[in-house]
Protein backbone atom coordinates (compact mmCIF):
# COMPACT_ATOMS: atom_id res chain seq x y z
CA UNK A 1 150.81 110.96 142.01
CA UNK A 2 150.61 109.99 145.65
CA UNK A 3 153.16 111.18 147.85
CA UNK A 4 155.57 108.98 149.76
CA UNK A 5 155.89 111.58 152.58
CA UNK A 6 153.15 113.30 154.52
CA UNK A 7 153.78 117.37 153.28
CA UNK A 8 152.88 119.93 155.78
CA UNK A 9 150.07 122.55 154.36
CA UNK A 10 153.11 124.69 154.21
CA UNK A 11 155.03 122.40 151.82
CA UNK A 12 151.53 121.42 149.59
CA UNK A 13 151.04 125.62 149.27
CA UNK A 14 154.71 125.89 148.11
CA UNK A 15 154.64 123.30 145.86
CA UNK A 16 151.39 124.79 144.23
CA UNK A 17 152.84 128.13 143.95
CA UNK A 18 155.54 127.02 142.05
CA UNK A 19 153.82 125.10 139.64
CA UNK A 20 151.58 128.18 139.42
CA UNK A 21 154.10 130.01 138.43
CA UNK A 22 155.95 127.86 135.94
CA UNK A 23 152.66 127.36 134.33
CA UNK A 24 152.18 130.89 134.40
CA UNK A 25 155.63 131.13 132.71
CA UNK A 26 154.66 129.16 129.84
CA UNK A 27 150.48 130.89 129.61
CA UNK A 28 153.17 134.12 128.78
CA UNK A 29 154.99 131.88 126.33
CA UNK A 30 151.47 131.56 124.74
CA UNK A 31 150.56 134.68 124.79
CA UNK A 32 153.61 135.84 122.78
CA UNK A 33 152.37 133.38 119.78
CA UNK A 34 148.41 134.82 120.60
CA UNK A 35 146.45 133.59 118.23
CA UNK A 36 148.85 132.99 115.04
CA UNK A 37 149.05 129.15 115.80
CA UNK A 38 144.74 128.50 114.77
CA UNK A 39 145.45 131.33 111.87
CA UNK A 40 147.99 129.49 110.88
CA UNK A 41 145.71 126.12 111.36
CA UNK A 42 142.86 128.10 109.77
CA UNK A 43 144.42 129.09 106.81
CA UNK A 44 145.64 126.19 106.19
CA UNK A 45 142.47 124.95 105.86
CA UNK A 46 140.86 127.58 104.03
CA UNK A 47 143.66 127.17 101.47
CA UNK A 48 143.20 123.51 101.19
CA UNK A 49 139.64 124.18 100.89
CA UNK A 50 139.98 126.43 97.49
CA UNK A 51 142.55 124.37 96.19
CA UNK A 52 139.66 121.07 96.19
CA UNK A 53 137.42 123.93 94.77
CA UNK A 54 139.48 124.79 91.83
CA UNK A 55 140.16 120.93 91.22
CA UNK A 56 136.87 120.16 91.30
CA UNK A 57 136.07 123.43 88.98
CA UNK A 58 138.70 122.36 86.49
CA UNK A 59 137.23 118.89 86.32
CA UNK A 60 133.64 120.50 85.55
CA UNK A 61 135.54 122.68 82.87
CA UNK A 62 137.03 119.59 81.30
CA UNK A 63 133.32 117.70 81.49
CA UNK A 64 132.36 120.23 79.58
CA UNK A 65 134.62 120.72 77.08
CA UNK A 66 134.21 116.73 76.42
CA UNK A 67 130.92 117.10 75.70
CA UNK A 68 131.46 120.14 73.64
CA UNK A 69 133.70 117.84 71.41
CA UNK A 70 131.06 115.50 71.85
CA UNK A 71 128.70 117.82 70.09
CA UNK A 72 130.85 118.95 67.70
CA UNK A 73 131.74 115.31 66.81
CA UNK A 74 127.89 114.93 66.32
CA UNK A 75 126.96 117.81 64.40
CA UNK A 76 130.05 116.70 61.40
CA UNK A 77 128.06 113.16 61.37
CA UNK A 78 124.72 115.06 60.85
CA UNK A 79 125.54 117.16 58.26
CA UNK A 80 127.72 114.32 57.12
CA UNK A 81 124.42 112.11 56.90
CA UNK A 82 122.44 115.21 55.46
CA UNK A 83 124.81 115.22 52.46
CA UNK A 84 124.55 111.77 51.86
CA UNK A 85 120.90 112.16 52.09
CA UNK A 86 120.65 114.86 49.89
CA UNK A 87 122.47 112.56 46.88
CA UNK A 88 119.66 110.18 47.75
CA UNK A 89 116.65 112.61 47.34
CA UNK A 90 118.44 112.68 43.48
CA UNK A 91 117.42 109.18 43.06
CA UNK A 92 114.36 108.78 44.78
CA UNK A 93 111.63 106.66 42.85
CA UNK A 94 108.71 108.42 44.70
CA UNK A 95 107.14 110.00 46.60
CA UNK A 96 107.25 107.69 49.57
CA UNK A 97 111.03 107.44 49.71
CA UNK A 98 111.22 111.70 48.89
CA UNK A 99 109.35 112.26 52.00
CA UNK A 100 111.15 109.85 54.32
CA UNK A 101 114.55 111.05 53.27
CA UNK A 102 113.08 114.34 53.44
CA UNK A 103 112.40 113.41 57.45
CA UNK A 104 115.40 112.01 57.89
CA UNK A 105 116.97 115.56 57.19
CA UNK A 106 114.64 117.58 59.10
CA UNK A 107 115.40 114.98 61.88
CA UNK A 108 119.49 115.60 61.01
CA UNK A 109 119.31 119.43 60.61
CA UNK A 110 117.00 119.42 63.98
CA UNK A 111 119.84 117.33 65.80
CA UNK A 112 122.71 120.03 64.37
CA UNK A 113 120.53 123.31 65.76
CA UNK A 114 120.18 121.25 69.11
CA UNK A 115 123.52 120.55 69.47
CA UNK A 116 124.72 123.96 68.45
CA UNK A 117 122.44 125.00 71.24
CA UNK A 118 124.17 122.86 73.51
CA UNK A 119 127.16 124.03 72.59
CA UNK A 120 126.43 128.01 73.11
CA UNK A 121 125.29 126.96 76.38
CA UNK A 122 127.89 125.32 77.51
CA UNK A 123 130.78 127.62 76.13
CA UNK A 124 128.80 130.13 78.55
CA UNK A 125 129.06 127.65 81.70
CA UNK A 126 132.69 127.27 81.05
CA UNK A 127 133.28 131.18 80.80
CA UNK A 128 131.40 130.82 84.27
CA UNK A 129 133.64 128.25 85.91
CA UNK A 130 136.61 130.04 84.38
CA UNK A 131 135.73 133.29 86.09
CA UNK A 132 135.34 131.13 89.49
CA UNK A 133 138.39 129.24 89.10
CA UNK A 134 140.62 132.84 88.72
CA UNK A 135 138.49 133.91 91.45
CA UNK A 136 139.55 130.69 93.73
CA UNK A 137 143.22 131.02 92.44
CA UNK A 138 143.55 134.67 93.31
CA UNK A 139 141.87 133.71 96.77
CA UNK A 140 144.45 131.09 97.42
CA UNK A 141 147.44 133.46 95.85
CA UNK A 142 145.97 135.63 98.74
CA UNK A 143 145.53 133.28 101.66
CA UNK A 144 148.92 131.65 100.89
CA UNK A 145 150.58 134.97 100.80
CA UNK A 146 149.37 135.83 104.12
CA UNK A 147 149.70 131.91 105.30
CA UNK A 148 153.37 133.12 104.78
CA UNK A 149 153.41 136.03 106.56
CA UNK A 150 152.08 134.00 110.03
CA UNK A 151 154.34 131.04 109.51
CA UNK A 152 157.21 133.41 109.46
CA UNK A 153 156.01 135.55 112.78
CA UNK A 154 154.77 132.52 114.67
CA UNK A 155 158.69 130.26 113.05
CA UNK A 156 160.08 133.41 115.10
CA UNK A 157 158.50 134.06 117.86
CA UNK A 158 158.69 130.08 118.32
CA UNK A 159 162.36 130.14 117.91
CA UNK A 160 163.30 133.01 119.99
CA UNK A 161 161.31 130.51 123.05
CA UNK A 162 161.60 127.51 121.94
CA UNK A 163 164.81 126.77 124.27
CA UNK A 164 162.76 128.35 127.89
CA UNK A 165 159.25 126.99 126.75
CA UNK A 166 161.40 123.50 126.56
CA UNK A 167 162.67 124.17 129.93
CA UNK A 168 159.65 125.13 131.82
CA UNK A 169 157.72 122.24 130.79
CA UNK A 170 160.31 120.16 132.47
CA UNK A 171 160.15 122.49 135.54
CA UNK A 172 156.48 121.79 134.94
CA UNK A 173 156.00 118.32 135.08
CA UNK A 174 158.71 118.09 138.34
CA UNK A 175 156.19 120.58 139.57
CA UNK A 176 153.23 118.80 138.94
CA UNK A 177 154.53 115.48 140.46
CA UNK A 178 155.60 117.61 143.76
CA UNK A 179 151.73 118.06 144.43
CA UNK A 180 149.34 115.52 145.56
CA UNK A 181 146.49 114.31 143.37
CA UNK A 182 143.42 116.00 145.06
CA UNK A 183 145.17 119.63 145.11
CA UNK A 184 146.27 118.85 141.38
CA UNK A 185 142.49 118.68 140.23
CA UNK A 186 141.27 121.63 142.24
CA UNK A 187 144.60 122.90 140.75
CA UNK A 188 143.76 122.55 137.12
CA UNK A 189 139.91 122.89 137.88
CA UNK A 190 140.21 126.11 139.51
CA UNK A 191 142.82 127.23 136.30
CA UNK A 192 140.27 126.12 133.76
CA UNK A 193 137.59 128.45 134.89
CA UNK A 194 139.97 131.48 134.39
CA UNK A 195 141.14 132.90 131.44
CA UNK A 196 144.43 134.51 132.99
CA UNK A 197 144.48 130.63 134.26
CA UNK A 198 145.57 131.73 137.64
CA UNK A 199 144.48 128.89 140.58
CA UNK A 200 146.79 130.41 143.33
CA UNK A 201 147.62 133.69 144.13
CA UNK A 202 148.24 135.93 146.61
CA UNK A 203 147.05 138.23 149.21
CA UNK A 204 147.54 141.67 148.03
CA UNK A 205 146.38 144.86 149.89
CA UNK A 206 143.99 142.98 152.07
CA UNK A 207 142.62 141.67 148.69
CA UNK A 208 142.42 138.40 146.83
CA UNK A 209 145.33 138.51 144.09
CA UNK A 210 143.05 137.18 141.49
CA UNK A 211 139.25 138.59 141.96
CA UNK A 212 140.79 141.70 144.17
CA UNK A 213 138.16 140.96 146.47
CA UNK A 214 138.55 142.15 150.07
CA UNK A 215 139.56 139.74 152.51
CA UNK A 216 138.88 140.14 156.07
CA UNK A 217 141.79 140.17 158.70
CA UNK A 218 140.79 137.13 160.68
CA UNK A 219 141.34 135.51 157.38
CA UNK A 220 144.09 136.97 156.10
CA UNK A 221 145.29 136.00 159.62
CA UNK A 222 144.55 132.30 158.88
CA UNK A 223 146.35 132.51 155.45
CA UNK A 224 149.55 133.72 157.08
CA UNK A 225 149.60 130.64 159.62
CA UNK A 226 149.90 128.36 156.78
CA UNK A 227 148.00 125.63 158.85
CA UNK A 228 144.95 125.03 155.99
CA UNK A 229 144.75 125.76 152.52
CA UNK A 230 141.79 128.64 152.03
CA UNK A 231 139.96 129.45 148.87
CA UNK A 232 138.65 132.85 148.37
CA UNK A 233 134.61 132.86 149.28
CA UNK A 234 134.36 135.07 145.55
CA UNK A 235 136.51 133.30 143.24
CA UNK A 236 137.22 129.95 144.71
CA UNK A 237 140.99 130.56 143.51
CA UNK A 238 143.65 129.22 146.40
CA UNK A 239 144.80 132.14 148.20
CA UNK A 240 148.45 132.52 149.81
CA UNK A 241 150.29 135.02 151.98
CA UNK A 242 152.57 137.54 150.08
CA UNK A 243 155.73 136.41 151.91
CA UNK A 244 155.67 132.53 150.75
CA UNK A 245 154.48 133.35 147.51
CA UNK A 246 157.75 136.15 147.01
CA UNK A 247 159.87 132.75 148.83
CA UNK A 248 159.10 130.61 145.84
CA UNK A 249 161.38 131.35 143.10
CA UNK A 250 160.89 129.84 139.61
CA UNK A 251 164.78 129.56 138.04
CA UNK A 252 165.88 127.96 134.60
C-alpha cells in the first residue's frame, strides 16, 4: 500500500478521516442487524444439534424394538421346545431321562421369564426415549419457529442496506488504499481496542472526541496546524481539528 507521492500530514489526516468515517458508516450498518446474524448462526446450530439427537434417539428406539422381537422370537422357540419336551416326559423309560427332560424345561421356562423380563424392561426404555424424542421435536418445532422469525428480521433489515453497505465497502477499500501502510495498522490497531471502533476523531469542546478527555490549548494548537499527526495521551485514538474533520465529506 505504499504511496507513489509523498502526502503532506494534512493529506494522510484527511485520508484517515474519511476512511473513519466510511467505516463508521458501515459499524452503523452493523449495528442495525445487532446481534441477529450469530442468533441466526446459533440456532442454526442448536437446531442441527436436536435434530442428530432425535436421529440418534430413534435409532436407540429401533435397537430396541429389534431386540424386543428378538425376545419375543425366543420366548415362541422356548415354549415351542417346552411342548415338545413335555410329549417326551410321556415316553420317558426312567428316571434318568424324566429328570433331564425335566431340566431341560426348567432351563426353557427360566429362559421365557428372563426374556419376558427383558422385554418389560425394555418397553420402559423405549417409553423413555419416546418421551425425549417429543421433547427434542417440540424443542426443534420451537427453535425453528423462532430461527424463522430472525431470518425474516435480519432477510430485511439486510435488504433494506444491502445496496449502501455494497457501496461503502467500495468507498472503503478506495479509502483504505488512500492511506499509507504504517497509519493503516495504527489505524485498525487503534479501532480494535474500541468497541464504538472509532481510531480518529475530533477535537470537541477542548476535549478528545472519543475518551472526552481534556486537551490542553498548546495542543489543541498543534492539532489545528496540521503539521504532525497527535494521539490523545488517554486513549491513544488519532485526534483531528473540528474544521478538517466537518471538510471531509463521505458521499454515495
Amino acid at each position: 500500500m505504499a504511496q507513489v507521492k509523498d502526502y503532506s500530514v494534512e493529506e494522510k489526516l484527511s485520508s484517515l478521516i474519511k476512511l473513519q468515517k466510511v467505516d463508521s458508516k458501515l459499524d452503523g450498518i452493523k449495528v442495525l442487524k445487532g446481534e441477529l446474524p450469530i442468533e441466526v448462526s446459533d440456532l442454526e446450530d442448536e437446531i442441527a444439534g436436536l435434530n442428530a439427537r432425535q436421529n440418534r434417539i430413534e435409532e436407540e428406539i429401533n435397537g430396541i424394538q429389534q431386540f424386543i422381537e428378538d425376545k419375543k422370537t425366543l420366548i415362541k422357540d422356548s415354549q415351542e421346545l417346552i411342548k415338545k419336551y413335555e410329549k417326551q416326559s410321556d415316553n420317558v423309560k426312567n428316571n434318568r431321562e424324566f429328570e433331564a427332560i425335566n431340566k431341560e424345561m426348567e432351563m426353557q421356562v427360566l429362559e421365557v421369564k428372563l426374556a419376558e423380563k427383558h422385554i418389560k424392561d425394555a418397553t420402559e426404555d423405549i417409553a423413555e426415549k419416546a418421551r425425549q424424542l417429543e421433547v427434542a421435536k417440540k424443542a426443534v418445532d420451537t427453535k425453528e419457529t423462532n430461527l424463522k422469525g430472525k431470518k425474516s428480521e435480519l432477510e430485511k433489515i439486510i435488504k433494506e442496506t444491502e445496496k449502501e453497505e455494497s457501496q461503502y465497502k467500495k468507498l472503503e477499500g478506495a479509502a483504505r488504499e488512500a492511506v499509507e501502510e504504517r497509519l493503516l495498522i495504527s489505524y485498525d490497531r487503534i479501532r480494535n481496542n474500541y468497541r464504538n471502533g472509532l481510531a480518529v476523531v475530533p477535537v470537541e469542546r477542548d476535549s478528545c472526541g472519543g475518551c472526552f478527555n481534556a486537551i490542553p490549548p498548546q495542543k489543541q494548537s498543534e492539532i489545528k496546524q496540521r503539521k504532525k499527526i497527535i494521539v490523545c495521551e488517554n486513549c491513544g485514538r488519532i485526534m483531528v481539528d473540528d474544521d478538517l474533520n466537518n471538510a471531509v465529506e463521505v458521499k454515495i
